[in-house]
Protein backbone atom coordinates (compact mmCIF):
# COMPACT_ATOMS: atom_id res chain seq x y z
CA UNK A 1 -8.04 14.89 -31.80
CA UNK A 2 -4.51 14.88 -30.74
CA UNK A 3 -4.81 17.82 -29.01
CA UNK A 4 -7.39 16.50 -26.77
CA UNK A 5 -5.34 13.39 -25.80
CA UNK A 6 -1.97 15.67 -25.47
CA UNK A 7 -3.39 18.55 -23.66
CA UNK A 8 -4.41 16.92 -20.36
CA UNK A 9 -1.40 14.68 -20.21
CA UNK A 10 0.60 17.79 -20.31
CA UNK A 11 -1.16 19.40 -17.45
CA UNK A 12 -1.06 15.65 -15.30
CA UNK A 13 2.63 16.26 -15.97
CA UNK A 14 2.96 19.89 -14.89
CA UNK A 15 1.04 19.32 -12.19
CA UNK A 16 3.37 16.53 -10.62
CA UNK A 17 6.12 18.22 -11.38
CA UNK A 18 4.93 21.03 -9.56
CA UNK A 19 4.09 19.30 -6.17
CA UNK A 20 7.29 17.08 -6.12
CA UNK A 21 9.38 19.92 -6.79
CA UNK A 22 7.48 21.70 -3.65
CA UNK A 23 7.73 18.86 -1.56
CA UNK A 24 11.81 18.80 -2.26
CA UNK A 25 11.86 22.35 -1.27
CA UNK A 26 10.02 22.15 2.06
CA UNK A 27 12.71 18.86 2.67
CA UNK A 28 15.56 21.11 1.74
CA UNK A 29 14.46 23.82 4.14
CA UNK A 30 13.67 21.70 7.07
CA UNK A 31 17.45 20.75 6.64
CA UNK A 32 18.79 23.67 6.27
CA UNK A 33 16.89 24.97 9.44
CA UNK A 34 18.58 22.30 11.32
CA UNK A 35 21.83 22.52 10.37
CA UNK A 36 21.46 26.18 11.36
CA UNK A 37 20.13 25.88 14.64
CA UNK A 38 22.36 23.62 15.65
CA UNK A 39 23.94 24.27 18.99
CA UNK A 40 27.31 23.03 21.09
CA UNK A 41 26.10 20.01 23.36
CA UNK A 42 23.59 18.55 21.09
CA UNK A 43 23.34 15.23 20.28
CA UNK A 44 22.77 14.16 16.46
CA UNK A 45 22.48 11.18 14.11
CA UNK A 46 24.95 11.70 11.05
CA UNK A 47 23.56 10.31 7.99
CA UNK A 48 25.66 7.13 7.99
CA UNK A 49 24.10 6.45 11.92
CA UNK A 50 26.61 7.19 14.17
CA UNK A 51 25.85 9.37 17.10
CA UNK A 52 27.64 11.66 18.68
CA UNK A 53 27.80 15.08 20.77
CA UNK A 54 28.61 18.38 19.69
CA UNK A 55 31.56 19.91 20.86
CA UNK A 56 32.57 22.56 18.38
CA UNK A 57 31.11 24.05 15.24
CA UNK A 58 32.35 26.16 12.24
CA UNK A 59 30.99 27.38 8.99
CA UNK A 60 30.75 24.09 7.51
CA UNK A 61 32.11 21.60 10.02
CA UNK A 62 31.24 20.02 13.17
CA UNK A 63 33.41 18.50 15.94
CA UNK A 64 31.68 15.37 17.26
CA UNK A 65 32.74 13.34 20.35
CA UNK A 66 31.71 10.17 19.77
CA UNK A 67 33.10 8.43 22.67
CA UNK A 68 35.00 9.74 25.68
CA UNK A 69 37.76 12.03 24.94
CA UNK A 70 37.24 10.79 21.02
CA UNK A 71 36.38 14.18 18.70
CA UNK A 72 35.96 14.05 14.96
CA UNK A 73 35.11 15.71 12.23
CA UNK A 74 32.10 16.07 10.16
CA UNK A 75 30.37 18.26 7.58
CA UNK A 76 27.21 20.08 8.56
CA UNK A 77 25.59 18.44 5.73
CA UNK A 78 26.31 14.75 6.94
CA UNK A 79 23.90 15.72 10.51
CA UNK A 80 20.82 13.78 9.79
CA UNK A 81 18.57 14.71 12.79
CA UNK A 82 19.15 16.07 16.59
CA UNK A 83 18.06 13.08 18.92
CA UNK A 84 16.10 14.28 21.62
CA UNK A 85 16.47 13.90 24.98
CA UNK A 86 13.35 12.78 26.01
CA UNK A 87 13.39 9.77 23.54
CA UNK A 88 16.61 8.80 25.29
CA UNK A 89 14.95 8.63 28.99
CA UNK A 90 11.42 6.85 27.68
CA UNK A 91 13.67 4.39 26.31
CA UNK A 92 16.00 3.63 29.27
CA UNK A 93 12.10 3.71 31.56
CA UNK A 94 10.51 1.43 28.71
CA UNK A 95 13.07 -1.08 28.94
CA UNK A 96 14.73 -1.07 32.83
CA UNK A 97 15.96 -4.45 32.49
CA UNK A 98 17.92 -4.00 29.96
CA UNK A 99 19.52 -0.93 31.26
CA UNK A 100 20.19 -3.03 34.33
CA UNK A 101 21.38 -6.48 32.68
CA UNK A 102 24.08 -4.93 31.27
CA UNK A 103 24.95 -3.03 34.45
CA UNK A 104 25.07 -6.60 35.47
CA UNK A 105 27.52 -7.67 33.05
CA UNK A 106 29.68 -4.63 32.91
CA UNK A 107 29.77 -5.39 36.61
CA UNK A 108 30.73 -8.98 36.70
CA UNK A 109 33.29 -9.02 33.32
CA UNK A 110 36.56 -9.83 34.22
CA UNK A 111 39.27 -7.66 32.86
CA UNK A 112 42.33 -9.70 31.15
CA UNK A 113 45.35 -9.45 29.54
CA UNK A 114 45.80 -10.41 25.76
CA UNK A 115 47.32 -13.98 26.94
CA UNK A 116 43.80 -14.24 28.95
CA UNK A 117 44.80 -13.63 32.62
CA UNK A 118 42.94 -11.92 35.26
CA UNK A 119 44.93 -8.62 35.73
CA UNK A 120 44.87 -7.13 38.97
């Protein structure tokens, strides 16, 4: 009788082992494929969400600029995703006025001095 009642919880158990184990590898490998096919001039996500562009790549680093003349650097492992291009210009079309409200703003701000004066 205990048999019966042990046997199939066994193979319940097995059996979700099995798949979750499966589904971590096909994760892992989808990574790993990234991180290999990753290319100077992309633009990624790191896994704590900043974004940045590739400038330079070893073994296991990457150089990111993450603003204007700003480069640092990361470990491959730390890239999350690539973001695509094409994401980037159906938001900007999605959403024009908010692309050109901050035009707007950039535009109009004053720049001053720390004791808040209009420099020249």
């Amino acid at each position: 009788m205990d048999v019966a009642i042990f046997l199939p919880l066994l193979i319940i158990m097995g059996a979700f082992m099995f798949f979750a184990s499966r589904r971590q590898k096909k994760a892992m490998q989808k990574t790993i494929d990234l991180h290999n096919s990753l290319q100077i001039g992309d633009r990624i996500h790191t896994t704590s969400g900043l974004q940045g562009t590739i400038t330079g790549i070893t073994d296991d680093n990457i150089h990111l600029e993450i603003a204007p003349g700003v480069i640092t650097t990361w470990m491959k492992l730390a890239v999350r995703d690539r973001i695509e291009s094409d994401a980037d210009d159906a938001n900007d079309a999605a959403h024009p006025e908010v692309s050109s409200a901050a035009t707007e703003l950039t535009e109009s701000t004053a720049v001053t001095d720390n004791d808040g004066f209009k420099k020249d």
